[in-house]
C-alpha atoms as a PDB file:
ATOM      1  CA  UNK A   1      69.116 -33.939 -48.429  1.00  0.00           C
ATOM      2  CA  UNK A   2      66.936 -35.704 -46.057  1.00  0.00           C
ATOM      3  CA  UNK A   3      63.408 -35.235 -45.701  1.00  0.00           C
ATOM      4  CA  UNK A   4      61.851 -33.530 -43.272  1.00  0.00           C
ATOM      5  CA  UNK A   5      58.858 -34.587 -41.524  1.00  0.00           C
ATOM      6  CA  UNK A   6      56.546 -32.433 -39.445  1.00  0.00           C
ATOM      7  CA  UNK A   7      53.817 -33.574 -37.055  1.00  0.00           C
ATOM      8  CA  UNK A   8      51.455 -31.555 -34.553  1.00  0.00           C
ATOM      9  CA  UNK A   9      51.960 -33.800 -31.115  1.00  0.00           C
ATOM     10  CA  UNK A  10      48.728 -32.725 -29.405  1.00  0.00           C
ATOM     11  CA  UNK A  11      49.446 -34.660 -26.196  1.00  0.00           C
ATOM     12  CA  UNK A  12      52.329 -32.639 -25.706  1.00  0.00           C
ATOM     13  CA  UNK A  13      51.329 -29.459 -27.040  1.00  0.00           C
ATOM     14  CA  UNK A  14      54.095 -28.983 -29.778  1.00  0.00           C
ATOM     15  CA  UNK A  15      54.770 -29.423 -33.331  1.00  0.00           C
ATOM     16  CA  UNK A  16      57.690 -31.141 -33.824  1.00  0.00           C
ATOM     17  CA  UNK A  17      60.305 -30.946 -36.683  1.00  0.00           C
ATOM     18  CA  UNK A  18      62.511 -34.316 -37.655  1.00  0.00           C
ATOM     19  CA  UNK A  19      65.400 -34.416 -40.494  1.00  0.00           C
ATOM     20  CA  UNK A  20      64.848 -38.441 -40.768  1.00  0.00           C
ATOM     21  CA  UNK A  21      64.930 -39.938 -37.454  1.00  0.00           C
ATOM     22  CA  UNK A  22      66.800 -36.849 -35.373  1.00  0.00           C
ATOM     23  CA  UNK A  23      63.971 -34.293 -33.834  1.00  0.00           C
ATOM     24  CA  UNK A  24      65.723 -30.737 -34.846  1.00  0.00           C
ATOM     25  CA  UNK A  25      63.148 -28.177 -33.609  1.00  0.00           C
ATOM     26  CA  UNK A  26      59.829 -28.106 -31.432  1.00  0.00           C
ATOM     27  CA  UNK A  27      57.163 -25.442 -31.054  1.00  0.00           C
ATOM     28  CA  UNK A  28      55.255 -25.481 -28.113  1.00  0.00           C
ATOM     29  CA  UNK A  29      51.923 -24.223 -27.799  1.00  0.00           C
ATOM     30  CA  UNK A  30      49.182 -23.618 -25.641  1.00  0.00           C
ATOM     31  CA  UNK A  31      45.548 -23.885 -27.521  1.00  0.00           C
ATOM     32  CA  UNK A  32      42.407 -22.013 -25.828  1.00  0.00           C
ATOM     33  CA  UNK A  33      40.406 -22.762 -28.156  1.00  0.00           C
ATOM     34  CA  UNK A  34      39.833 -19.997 -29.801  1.00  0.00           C
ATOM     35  CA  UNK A  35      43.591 -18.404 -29.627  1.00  0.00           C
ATOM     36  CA  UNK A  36      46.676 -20.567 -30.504  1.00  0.00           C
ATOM     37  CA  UNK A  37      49.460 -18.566 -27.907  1.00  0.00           C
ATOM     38  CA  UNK A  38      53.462 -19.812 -29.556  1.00  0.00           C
ATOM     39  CA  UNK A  39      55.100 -19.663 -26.318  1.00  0.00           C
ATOM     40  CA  UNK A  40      58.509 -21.514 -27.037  1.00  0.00           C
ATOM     41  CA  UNK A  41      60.601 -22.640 -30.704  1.00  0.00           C
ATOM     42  CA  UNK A  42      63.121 -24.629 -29.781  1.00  0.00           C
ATOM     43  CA  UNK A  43      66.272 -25.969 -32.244  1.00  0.00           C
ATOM     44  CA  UNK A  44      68.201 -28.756 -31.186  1.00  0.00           C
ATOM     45  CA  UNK A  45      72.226 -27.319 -30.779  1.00  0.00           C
ATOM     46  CA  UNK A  46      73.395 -29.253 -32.951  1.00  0.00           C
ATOM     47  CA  UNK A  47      71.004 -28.866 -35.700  1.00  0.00           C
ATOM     48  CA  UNK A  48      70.931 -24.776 -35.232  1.00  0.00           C
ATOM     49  CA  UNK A  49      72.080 -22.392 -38.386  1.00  0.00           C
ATOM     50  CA  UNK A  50      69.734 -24.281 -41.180  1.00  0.00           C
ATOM     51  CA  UNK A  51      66.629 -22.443 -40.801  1.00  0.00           C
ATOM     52  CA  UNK A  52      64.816 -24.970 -38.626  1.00  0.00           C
ATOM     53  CA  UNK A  53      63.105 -22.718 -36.716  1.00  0.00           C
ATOM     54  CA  UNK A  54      61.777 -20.922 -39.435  1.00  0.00           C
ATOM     55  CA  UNK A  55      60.409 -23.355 -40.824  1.00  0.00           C
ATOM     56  CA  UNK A  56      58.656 -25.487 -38.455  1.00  0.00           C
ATOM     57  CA  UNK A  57      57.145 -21.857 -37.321  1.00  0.00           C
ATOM     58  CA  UNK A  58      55.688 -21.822 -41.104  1.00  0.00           C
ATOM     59  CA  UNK A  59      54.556 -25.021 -41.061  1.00  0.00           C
ATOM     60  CA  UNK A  60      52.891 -24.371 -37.406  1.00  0.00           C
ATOM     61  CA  UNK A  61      51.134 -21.487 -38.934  1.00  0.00           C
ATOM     62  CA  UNK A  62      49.899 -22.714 -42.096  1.00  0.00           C
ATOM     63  CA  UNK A  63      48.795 -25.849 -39.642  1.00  0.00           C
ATOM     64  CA  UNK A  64      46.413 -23.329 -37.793  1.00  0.00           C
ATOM     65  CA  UNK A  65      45.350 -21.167 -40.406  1.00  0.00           C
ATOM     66  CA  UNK A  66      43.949 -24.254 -42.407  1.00  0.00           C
ATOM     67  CA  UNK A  67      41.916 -25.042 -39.557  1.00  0.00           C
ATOM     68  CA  UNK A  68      40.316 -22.034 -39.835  1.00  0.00           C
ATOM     69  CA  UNK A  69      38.379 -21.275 -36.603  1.00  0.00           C
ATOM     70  CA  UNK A  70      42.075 -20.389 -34.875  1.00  0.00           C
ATOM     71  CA  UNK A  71      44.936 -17.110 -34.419  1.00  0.00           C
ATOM     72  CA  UNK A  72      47.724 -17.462 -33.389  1.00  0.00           C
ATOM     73  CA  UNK A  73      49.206 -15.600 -30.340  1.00  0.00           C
ATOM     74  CA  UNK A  74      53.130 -15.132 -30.896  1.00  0.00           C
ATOM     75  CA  UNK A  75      54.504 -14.967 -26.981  1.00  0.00           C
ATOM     76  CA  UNK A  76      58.403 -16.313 -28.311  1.00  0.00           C
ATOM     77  CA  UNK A  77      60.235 -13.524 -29.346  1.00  0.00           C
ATOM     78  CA  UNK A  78      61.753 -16.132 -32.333  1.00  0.00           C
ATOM     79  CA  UNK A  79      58.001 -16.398 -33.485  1.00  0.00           C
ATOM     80  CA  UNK A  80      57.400 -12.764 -33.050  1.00  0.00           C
ATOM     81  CA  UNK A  81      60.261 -11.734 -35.183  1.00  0.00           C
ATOM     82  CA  UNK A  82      59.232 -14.074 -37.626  1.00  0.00           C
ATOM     83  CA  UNK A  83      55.569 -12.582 -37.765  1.00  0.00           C
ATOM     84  CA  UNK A  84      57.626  -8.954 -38.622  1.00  0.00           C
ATOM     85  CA  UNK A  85      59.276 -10.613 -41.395  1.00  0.00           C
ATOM     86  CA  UNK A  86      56.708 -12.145 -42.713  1.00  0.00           C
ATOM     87  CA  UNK A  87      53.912  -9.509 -42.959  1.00  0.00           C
ATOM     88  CA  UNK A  88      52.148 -11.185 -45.484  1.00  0.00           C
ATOM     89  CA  UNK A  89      50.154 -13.521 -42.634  1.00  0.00           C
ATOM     90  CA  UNK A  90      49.417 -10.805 -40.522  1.00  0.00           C
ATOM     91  CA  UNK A  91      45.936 -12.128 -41.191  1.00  0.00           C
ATOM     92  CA  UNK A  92      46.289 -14.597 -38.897  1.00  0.00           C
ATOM     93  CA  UNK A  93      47.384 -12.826 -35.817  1.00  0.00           C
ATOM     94  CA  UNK A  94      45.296 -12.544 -32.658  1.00  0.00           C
ATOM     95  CA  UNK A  95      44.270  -8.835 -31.665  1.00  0.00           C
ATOM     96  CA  UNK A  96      45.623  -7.811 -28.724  1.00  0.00           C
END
């Protein structure tokens, strides 16, 4: 299997997924500062049905959580229903 590689493109506001050299999935985001809103996931068509979206949205959120001084906002309904199955890092959830 290839590798994947994930990288948070802060000039573009998005993490992005890669299986070697084909981008897969992006997550955009919009940072205040103190809340990190998850607006859009995106999976490439032709690399939807192998869980790419799941798990740049893990990656994303261990990503802010390590920072530390960040919560995450989940506006995508994809990132959303990932939040409700993964209860478990509820901790890092902005109050609303």
């Amino acid at each position: 299997m290839t590798e994947l590689t994930f990288a948070n493109d802060i000039g573009a506001s998005r993490y992005t997924l890669h299986r070697g050299d084909d981008l897969v999935s992006v997550l955009d985001y919009r940072d205040n500062g103190t809340t990190v809103a998850l607006p859009r996931a995106f999976t490439i068509p032709a690399f939807r049905g192998h869980g790419y979206a799941g798990e740049i949205t893990a990656r994303a959120v261990a990503d802010i959580e390590a920072r530390g001084d960040r919560r995450v906002l989940p506006v995508c309904w994809y990132v959303a229903d990932w939040f409700a199955a993964h209860p478990e890092r509820a901790d890092v959830l902005a109050a609303r």
